[in-house]
C-alpha atoms as a PDB file:
ATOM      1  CA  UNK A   1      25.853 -12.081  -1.340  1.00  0.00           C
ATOM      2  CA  UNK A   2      22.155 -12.181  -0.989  1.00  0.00           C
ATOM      3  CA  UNK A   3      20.422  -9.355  -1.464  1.00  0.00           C
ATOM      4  CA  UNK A   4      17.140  -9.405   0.795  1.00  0.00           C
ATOM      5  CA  UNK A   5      15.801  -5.857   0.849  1.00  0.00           C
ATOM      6  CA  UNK A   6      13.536  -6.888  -1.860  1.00  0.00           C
ATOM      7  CA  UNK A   7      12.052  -9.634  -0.152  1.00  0.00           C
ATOM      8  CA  UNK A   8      12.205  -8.439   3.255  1.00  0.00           C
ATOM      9  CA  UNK A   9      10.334  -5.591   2.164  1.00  0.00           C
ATOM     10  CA  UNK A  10       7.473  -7.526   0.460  1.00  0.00           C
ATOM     11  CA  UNK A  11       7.576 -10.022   3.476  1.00  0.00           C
ATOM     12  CA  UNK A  12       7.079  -7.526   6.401  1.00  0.00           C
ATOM     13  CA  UNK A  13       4.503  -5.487   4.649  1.00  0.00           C
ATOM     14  CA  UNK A  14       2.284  -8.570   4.926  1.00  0.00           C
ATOM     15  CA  UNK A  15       3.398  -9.353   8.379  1.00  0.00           C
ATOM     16  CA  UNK A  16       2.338  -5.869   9.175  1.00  0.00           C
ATOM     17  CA  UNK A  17      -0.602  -5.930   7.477  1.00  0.00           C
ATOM     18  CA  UNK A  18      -1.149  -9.511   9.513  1.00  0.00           C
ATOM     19  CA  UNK A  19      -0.387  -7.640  13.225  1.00  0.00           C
ATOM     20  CA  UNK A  20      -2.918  -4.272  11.998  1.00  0.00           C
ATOM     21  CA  UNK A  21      -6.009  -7.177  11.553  1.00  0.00           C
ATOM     22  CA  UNK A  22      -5.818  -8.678  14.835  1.00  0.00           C
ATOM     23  CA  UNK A  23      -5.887  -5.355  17.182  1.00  0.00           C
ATOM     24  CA  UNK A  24      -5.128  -1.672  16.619  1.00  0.00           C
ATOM     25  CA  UNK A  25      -1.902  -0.509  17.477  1.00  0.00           C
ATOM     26  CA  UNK A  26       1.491   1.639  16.632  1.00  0.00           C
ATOM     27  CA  UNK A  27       4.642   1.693  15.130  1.00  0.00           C
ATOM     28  CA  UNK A  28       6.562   0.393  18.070  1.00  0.00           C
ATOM     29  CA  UNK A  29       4.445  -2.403  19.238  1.00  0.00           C
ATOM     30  CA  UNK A  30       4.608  -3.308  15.527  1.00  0.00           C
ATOM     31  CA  UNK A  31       8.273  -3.233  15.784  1.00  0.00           C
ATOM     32  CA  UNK A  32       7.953  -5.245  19.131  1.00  0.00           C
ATOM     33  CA  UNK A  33       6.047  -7.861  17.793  1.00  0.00           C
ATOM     34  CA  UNK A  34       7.896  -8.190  14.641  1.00  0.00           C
ATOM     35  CA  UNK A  35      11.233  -9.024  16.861  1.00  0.00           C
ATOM     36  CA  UNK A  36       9.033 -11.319  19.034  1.00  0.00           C
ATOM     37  CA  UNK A  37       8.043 -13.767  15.991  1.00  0.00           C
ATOM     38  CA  UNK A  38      12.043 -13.847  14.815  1.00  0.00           C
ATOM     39  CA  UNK A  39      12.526 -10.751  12.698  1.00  0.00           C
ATOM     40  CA  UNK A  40      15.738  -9.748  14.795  1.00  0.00           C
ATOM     41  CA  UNK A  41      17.259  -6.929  12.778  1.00  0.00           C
ATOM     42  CA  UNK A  42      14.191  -4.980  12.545  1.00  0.00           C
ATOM     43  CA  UNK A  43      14.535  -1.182  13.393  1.00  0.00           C
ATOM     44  CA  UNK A  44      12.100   1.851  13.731  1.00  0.00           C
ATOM     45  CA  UNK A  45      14.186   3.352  10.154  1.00  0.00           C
ATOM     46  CA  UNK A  46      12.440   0.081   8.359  1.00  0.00           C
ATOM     47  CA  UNK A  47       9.032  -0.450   9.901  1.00  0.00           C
ATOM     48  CA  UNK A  48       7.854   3.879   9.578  1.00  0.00           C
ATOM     49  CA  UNK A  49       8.946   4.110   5.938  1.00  0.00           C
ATOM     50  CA  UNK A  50       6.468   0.944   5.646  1.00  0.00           C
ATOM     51  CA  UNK A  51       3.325   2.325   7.570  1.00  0.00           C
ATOM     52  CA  UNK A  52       3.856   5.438   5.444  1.00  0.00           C
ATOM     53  CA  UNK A  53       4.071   3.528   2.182  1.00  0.00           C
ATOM     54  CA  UNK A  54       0.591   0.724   3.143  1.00  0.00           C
ATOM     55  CA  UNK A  55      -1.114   4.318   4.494  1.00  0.00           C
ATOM     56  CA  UNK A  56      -0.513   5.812   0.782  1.00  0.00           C
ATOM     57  CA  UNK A  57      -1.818   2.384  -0.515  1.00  0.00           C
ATOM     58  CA  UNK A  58      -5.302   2.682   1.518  1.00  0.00           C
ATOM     59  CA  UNK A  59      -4.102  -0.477   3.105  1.00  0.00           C
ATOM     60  CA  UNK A  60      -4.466   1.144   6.341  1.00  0.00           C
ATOM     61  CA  UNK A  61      -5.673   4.099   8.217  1.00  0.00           C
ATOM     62  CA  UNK A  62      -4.183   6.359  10.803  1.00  0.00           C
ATOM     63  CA  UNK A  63      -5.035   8.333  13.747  1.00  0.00           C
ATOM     64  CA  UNK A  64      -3.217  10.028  17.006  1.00  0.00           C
ATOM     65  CA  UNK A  65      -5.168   8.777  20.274  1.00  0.00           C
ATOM     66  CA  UNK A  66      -4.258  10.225  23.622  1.00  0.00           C
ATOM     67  CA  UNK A  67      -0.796   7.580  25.169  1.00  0.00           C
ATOM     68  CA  UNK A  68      -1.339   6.526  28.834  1.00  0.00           C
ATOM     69  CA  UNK A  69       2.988   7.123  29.196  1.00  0.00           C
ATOM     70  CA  UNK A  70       3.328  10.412  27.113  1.00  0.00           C
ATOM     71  CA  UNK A  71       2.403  12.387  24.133  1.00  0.00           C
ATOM     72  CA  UNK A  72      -0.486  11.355  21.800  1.00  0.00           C
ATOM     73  CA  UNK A  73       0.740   8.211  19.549  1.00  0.00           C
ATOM     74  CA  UNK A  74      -0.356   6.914  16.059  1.00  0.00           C
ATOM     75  CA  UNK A  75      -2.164   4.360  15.904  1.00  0.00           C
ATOM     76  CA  UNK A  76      -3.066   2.429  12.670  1.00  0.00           C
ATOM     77  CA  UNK A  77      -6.168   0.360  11.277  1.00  0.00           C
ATOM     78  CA  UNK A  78      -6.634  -1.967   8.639  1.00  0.00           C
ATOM     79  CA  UNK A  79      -8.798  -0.999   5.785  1.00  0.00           C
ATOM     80  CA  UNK A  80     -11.135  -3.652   3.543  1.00  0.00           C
ATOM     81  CA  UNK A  81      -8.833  -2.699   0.875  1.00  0.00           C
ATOM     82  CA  UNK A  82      -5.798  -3.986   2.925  1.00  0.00           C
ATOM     83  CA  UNK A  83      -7.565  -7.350   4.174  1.00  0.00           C
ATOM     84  CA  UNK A  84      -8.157  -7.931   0.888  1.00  0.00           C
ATOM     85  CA  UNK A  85      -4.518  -7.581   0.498  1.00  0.00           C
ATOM     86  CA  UNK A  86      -3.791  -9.604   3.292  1.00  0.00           C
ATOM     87  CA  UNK A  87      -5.932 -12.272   2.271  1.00  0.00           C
ATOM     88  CA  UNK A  88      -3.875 -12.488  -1.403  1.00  0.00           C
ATOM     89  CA  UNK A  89      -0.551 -12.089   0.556  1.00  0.00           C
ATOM     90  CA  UNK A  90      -1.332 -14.976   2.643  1.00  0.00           C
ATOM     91  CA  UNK A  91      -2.592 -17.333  -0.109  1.00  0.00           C
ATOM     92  CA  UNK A  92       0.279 -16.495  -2.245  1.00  0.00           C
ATOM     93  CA  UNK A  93       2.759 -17.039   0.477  1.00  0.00           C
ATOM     94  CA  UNK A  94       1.310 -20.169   1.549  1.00  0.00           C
ATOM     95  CA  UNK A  95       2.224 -21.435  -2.037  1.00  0.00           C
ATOM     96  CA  UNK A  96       5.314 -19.551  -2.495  1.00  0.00           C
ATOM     97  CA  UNK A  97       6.780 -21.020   0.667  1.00  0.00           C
ATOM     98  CA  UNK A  98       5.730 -24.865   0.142  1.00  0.00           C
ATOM     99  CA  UNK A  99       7.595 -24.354  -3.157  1.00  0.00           C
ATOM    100  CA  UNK A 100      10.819 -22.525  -2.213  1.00  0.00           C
ATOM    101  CA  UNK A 101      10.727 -25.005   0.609  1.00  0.00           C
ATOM    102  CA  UNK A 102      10.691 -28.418  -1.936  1.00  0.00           C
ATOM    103  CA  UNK A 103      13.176 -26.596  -4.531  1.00  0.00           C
ATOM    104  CA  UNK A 104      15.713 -26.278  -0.989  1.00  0.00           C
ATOM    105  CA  UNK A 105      15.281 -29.819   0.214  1.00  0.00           C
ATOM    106  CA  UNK A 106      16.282 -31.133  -3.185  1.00  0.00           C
ATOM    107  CA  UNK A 107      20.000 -32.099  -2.251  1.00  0.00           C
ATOM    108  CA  UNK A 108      20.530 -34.745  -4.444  1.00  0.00           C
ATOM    109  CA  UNK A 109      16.679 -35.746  -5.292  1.00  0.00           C
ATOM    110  CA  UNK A 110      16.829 -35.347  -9.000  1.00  0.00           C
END
């Protein structure tokens, strides 16, 4: 069996750092978004351990802000550190995934 922690791990830390650029927000719109664009088995025990983790990289910044429904939430921001980042997991990805991509079409192409 597959194992896919490994990549899944790599792969959402980009995707977060991708959701962080485009607005400010927390952990559970993350999550939200995440299951929106097809990551299905995403829960809050994989996406906080994350946050936690690209925080400790200076990838991104938190805060608590006041929450219109409830007690203060944290909300994170992307640092120039982490769209550097971004930018390198995006390039590299775009590359990676043309040639994963070729190597599984091959059936019988040889």
């Amino acid at each position: 069996m597959f194992d896919k922690s490994q990549l899944m791990r790599g792969t959402l830390e980009g995707c977060i750092l991708k959701i962080i650029s485009l607005n400010v927000t927390y952990g559970y719109e993350i999550m939200e978004k995440l299951k929106n664009y097809g990551f299905d088995d995403i829960q809050e025990g994989t996406i906080y351990p994350l946050l936690v983790r690209l925080e400790k990289k200076g990838l991104i910044l938190a805060e608590f802000r006041p929450s219109p429904l409830g007690p203060s939430r944290k909300y994170y921001f992307i640092t120039n550190e982490g769209l550097e980042t971004l930018n390198s997991f995006e390039v590299y990805w775009n590359s990676i995934s043309i040639a994963v991509r070729k190597i599984i079409d091959l059936e019988g192409k040889q």
